[in-house]
Protein backbone atom coordinates (compact mmCIF):
# COMPACT_ATOMS: atom_id res chain seq x y z
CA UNK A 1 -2.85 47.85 -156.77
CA UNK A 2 -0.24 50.12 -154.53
CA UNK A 3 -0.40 47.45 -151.95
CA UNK A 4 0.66 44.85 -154.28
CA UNK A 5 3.42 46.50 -155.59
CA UNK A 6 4.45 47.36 -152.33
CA UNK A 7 3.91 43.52 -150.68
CA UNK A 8 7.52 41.58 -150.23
CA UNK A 9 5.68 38.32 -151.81
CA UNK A 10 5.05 40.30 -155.16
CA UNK A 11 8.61 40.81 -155.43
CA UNK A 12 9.88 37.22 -154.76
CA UNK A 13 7.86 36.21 -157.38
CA UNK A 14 7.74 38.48 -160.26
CA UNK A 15 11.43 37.29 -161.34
CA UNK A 16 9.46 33.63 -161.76
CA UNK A 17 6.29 35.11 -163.47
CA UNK A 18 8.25 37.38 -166.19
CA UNK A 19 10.91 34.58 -166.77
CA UNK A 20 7.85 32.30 -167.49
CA UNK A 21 6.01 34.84 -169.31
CA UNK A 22 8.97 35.64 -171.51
CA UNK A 23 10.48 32.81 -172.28
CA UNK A 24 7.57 30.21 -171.85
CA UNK A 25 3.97 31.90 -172.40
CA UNK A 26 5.19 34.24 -175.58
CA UNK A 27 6.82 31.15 -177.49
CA UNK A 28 3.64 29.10 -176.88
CA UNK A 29 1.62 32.20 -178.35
CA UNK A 30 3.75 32.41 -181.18
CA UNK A 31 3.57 28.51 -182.03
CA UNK A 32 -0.22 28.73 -181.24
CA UNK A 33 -0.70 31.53 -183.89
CA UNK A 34 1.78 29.73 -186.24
CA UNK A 35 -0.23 26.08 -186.07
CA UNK A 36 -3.76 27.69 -187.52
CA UNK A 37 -1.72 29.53 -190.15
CA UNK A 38 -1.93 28.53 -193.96
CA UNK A 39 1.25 26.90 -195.37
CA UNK A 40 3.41 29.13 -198.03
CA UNK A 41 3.89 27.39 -201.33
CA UNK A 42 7.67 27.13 -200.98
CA UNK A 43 8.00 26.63 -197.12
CA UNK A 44 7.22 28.66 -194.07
CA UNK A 45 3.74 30.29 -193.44
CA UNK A 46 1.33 32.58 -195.28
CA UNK A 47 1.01 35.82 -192.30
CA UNK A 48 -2.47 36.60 -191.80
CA UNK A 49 -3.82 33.83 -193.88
CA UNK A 50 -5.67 31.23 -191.42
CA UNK A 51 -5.88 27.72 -191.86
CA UNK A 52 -7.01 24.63 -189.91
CA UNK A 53 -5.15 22.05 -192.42
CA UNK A 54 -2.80 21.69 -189.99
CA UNK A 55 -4.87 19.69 -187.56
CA UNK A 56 -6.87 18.52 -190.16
CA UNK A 57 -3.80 16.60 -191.51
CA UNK A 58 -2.59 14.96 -188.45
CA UNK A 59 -5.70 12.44 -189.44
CA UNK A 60 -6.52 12.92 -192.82
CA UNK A 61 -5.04 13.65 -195.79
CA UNK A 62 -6.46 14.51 -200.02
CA UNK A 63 -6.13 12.51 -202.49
CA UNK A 64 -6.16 14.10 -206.16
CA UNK A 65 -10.22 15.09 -206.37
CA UNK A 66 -8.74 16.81 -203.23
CA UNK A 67 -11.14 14.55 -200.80
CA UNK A 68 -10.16 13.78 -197.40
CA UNK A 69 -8.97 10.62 -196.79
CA UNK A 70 -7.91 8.92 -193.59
CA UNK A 71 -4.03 8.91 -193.06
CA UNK A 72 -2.81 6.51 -190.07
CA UNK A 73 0.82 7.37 -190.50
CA UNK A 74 1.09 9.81 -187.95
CA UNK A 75 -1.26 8.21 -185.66
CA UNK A 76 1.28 5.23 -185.73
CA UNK A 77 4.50 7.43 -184.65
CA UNK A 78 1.90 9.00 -182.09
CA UNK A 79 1.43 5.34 -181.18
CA UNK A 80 4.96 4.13 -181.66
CA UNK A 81 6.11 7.18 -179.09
CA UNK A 82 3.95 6.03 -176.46
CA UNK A 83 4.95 2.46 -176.43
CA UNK A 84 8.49 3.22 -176.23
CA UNK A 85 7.97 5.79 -173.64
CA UNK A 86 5.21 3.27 -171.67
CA UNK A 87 8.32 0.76 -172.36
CA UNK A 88 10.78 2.72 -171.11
CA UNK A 89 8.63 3.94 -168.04
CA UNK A 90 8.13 0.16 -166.87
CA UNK A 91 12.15 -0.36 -166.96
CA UNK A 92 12.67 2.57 -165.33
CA UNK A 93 10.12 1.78 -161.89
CA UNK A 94 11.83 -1.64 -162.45
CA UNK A 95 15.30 -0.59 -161.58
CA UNK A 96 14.82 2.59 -159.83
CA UNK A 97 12.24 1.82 -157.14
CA UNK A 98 14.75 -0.79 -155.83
CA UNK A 99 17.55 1.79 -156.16
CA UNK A 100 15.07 4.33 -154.35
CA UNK A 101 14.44 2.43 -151.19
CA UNK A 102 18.16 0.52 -150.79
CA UNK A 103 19.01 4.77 -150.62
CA UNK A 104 16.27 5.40 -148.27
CA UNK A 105 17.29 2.87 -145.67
CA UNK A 106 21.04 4.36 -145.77
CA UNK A 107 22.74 6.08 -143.20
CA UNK A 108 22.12 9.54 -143.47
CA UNK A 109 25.87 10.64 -144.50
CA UNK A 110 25.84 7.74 -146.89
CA UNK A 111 21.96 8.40 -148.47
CA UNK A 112 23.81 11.69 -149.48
CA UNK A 113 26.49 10.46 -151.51
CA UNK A 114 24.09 7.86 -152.96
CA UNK A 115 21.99 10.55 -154.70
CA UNK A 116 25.28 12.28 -155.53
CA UNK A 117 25.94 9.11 -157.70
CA UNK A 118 22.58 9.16 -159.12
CA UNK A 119 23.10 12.79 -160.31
CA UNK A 120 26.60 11.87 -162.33
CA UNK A 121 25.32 11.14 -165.66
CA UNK A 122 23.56 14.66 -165.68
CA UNK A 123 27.27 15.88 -165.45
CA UNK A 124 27.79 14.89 -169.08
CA UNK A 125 26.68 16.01 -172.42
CA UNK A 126 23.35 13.86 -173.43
CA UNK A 127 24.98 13.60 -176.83
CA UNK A 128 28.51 12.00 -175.80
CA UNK A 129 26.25 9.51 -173.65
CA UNK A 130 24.14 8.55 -176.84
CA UNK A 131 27.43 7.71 -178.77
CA UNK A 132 28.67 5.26 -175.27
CA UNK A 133 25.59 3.55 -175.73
CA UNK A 134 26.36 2.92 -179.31
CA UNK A 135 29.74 1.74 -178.87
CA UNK A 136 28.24 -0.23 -175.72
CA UNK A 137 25.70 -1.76 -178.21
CA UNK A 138 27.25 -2.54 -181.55
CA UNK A 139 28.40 -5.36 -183.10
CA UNK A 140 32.00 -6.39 -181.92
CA UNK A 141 30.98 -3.74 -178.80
CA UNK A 142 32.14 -3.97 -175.30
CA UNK A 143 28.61 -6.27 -174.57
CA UNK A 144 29.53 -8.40 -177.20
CA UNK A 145 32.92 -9.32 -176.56
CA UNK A 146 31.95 -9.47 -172.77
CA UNK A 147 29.18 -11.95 -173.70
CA UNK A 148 31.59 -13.60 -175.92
CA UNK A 149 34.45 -13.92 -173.57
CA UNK A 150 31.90 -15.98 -171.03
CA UNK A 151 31.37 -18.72 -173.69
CA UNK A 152 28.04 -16.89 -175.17
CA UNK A 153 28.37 -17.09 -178.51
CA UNK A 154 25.76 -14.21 -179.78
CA UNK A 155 26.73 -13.88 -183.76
CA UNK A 156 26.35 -9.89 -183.28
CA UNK A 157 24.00 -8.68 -181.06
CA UNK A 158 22.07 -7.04 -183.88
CA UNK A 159 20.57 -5.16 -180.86
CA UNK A 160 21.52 -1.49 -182.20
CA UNK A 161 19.37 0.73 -184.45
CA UNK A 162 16.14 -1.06 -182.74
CA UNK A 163 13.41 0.29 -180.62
CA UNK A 164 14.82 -1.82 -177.75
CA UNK A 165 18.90 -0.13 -177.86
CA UNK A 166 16.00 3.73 -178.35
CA UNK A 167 14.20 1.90 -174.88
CA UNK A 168 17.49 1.30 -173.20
CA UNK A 169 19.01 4.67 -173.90
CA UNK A 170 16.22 6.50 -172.43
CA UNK A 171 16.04 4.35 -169.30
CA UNK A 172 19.75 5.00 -168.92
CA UNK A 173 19.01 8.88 -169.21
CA UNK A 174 15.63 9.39 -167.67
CA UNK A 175 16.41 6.94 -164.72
CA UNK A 176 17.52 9.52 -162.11
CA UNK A 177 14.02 11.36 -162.82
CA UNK A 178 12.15 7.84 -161.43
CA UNK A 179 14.65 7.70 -158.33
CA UNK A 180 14.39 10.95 -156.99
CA UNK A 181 10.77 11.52 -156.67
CA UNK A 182 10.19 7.88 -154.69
CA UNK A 183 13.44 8.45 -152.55
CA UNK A 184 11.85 12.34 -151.71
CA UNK A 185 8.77 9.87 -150.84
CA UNK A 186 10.62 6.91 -148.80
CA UNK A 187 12.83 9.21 -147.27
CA UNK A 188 10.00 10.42 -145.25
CA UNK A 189 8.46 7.12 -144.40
CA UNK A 190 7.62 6.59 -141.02
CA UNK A 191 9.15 2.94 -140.32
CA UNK A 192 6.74 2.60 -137.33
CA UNK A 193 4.75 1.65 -139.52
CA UNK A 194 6.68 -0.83 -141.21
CA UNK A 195 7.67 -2.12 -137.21
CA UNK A 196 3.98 -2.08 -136.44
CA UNK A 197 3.08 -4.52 -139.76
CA UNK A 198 5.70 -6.87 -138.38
CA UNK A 199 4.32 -6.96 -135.30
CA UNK A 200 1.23 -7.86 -136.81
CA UNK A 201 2.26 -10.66 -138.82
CA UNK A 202 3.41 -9.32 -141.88
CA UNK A 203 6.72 -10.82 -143.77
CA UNK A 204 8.61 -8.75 -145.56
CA UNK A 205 6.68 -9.27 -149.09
CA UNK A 206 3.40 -7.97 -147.42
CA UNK A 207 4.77 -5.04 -145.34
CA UNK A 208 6.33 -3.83 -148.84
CA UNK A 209 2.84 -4.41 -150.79
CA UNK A 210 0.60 -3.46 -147.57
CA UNK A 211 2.90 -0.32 -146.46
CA UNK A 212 5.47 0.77 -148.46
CA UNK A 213 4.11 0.50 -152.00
CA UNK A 214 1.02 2.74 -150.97
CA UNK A 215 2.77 5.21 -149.11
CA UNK A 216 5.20 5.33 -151.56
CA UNK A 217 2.49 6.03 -154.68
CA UNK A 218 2.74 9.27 -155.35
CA UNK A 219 6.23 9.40 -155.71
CA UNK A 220 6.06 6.03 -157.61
CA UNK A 221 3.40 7.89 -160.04
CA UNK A 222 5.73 11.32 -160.11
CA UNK A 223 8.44 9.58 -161.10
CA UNK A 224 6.45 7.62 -163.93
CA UNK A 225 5.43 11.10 -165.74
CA UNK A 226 8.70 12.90 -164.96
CA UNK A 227 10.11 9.69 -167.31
CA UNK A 228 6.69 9.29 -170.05
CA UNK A 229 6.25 12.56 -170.74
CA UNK A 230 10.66 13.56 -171.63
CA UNK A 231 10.32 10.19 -173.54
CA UNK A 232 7.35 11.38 -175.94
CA UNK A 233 9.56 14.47 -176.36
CA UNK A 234 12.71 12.84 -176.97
CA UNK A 235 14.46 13.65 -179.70
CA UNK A 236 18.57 12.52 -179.43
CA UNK A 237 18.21 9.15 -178.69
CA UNK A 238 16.02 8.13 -181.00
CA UNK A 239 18.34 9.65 -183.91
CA UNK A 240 21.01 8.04 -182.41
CA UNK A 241 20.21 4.63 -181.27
CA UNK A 242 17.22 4.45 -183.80
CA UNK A 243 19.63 5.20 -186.69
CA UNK A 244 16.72 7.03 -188.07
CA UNK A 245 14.69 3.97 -188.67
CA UNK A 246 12.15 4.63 -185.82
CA UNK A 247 10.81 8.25 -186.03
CA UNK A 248 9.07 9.65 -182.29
CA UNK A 249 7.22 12.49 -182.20
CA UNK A 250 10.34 15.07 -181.43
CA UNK A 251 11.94 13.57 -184.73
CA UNK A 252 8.82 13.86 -186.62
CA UNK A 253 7.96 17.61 -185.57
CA UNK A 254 12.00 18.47 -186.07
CA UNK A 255 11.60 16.51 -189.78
CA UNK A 256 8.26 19.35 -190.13
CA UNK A 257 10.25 22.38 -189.61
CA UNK A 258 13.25 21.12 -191.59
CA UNK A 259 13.24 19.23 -194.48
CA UNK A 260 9.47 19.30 -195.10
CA UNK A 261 9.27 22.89 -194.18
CA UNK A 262 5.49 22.23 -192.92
CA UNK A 263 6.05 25.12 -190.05
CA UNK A 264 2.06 24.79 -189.13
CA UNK A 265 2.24 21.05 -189.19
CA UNK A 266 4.53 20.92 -187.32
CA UNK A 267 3.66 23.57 -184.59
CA UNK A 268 0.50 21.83 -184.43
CA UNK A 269 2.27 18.35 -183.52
CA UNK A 270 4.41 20.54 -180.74
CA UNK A 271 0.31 21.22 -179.83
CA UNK A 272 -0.67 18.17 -179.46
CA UNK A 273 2.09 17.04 -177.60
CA UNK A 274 1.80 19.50 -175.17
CA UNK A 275 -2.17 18.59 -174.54
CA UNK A 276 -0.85 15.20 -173.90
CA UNK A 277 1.41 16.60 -171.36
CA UNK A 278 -0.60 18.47 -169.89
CA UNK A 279 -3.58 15.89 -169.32
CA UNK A 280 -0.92 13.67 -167.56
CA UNK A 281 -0.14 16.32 -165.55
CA UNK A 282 -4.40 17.08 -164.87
CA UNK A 283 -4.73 13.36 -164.14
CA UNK A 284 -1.77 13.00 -161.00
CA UNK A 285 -2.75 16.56 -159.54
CA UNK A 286 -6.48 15.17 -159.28
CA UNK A 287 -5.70 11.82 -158.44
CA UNK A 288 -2.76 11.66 -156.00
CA UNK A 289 -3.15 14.10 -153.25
CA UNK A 290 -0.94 14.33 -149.97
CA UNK A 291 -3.08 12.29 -147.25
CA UNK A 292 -2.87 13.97 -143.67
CA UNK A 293 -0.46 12.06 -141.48
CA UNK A 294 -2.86 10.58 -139.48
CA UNK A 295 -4.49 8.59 -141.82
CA UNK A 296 -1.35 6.58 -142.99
CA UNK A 297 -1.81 4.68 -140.27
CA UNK A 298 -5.10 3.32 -141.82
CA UNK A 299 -3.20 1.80 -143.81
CA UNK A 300 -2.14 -1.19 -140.75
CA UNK A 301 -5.14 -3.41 -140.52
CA UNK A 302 -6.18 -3.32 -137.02
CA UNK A 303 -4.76 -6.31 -134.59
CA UNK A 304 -8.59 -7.17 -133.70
CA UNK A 305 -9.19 -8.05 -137.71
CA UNK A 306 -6.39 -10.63 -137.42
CA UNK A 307 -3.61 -7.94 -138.79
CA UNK A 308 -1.63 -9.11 -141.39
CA UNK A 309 -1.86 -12.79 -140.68
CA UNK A 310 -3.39 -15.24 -143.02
């Protein structure tokens, strides 16, 4: 025990391990003990008075005899959540893979300014950019009168306060999350091999499906759960750009601790959240695993098999 106390990498780290001890491990204890707690009459918790109703009701709820019956209304936010998110995921790869790899194949002075653009929007309160978006998105909105001034005659986009305006507000903020993690992985590409796929036969739509899409996966899948798992959490922009009318899972837990004053319910939602989280997390640390160098260049059919020629 003296030699670990003594050892320089003890020391480097301990700031780390009390800062996520304190601030990360204790709160999660404290919500954990909270979520099997029994409900006080008036709001709050009962101390010392241990219930599993909180789980219980996430599926099923009593009717007057006091049976259980099943309750699908918070399976269908669960559901709701995940479809945005899923939603928002797909429009995110969609605009930020291309974004990734036009950076990638920059000039090394200008790649860095590139991901200094991508970084702006972090410079500004998530809050002011949820009320753009609604002045971007309203009726008689800077969208509208653009679309209106080209001869498109829309009659109101009717487009805010709908789960597409929530999907569009979290691809605007989550998007730098899906570029950074596939330009960290194009960024060290080797373009022999993309040469080496010409030289084989490959046009330009191969060599991207046959080369750069696989090497590029685990990025491609690092980006997709640094943008699915915020969205489940998300909590502004669907207030915001949902008007209220489409309640996620952040909404629904913040409703639980405020208004319903259902402090286990909702610290059991926060749990269940957080085993969704963390069996995305499981699934990419299992799945996607750096492959040694040597093996990418499996990857390049050999010119004997006909390479990439039809």
């Amino acid at each position: 025990m003296g030699n670990l106390f003594r050892s320089k990498r003890f020391w480097l780290i301990a700031p780390a391990v009390v800062y996520i001890g304190f601030f990360m491990a204790v709160p999660l204890m404290q919500m954990a003990y909270v979520s099997i707690l029994e409900r006080g009459e008036y709001g709050g918790v009962n101390w010392g008075v241990f219930s599993f109703d909180a789980y219980i009701s996430f599926i099923f709820e009593r009717d007057l005899m006091d049976n259980l019956m099943i309750n699908t209304d918070y399976l269908q936010v669960f559901a709701r959540s995940f479809g945005l998110s899923a939603m928002t995921m797909v429009f995110a790869l969609v605009l930020g893979f291309p974004t990734a790899f036009y950076i990638s194949i920059q000039p090394q002075s200008r790649r860095n300014f590139l991901i200094f653009l991508v970084t702006i929007p972090f410079w500004t309160n998530i809050l002011v950019r949820n009320y753009a978006w609604i002045l971007l998105l309203r009726n008689g909105g800077l969208f509208d009168n653009l679309l209106g001034a080209l001869g498109l005659e829309t009659g109101g986009l009717d487009i805010l306060y709908t789960p597409y305006a929530v999907s569009i507000g979290l691809t605007y903020t989550y998007l730098p999350f899906m570029v950074l993690p596939i330009y960290a992985s194009l960024e060290k590409l080797d373009h022999r091999l993309i040469e080496a796929a010409f030289d084989l036969g490959a046009d330009k739509l191969r060599a991207m499906t046959r080369v750069i899409l696989p090497l590029a996966a685990p990025g491609i899948v690092a980006g997709c759960i640094l943008v699915f798992v915020p969205c489940l959490g998300a909590y502004v922009t669907p207030e915001l750009l949902g008007g209220g009318k489409f309640m996620m899972i952040a909404n629904l837990i913040g409703s639980q601790f405020g208004s319903a004053r259902n402090w286990p319910f909702g610290a059991g939602l926060g749990f269940v959240l957080l085993a969704v989280v963390l069996l995305a997390m499981m699934a990419y640390s299992m799945k996607f695993k750096s492959l040694p160098e040597e093996t990418s260049w499996t990857l390049i059919p050999p010119a004997r098999y006909g390479g990439f020629a039809a």
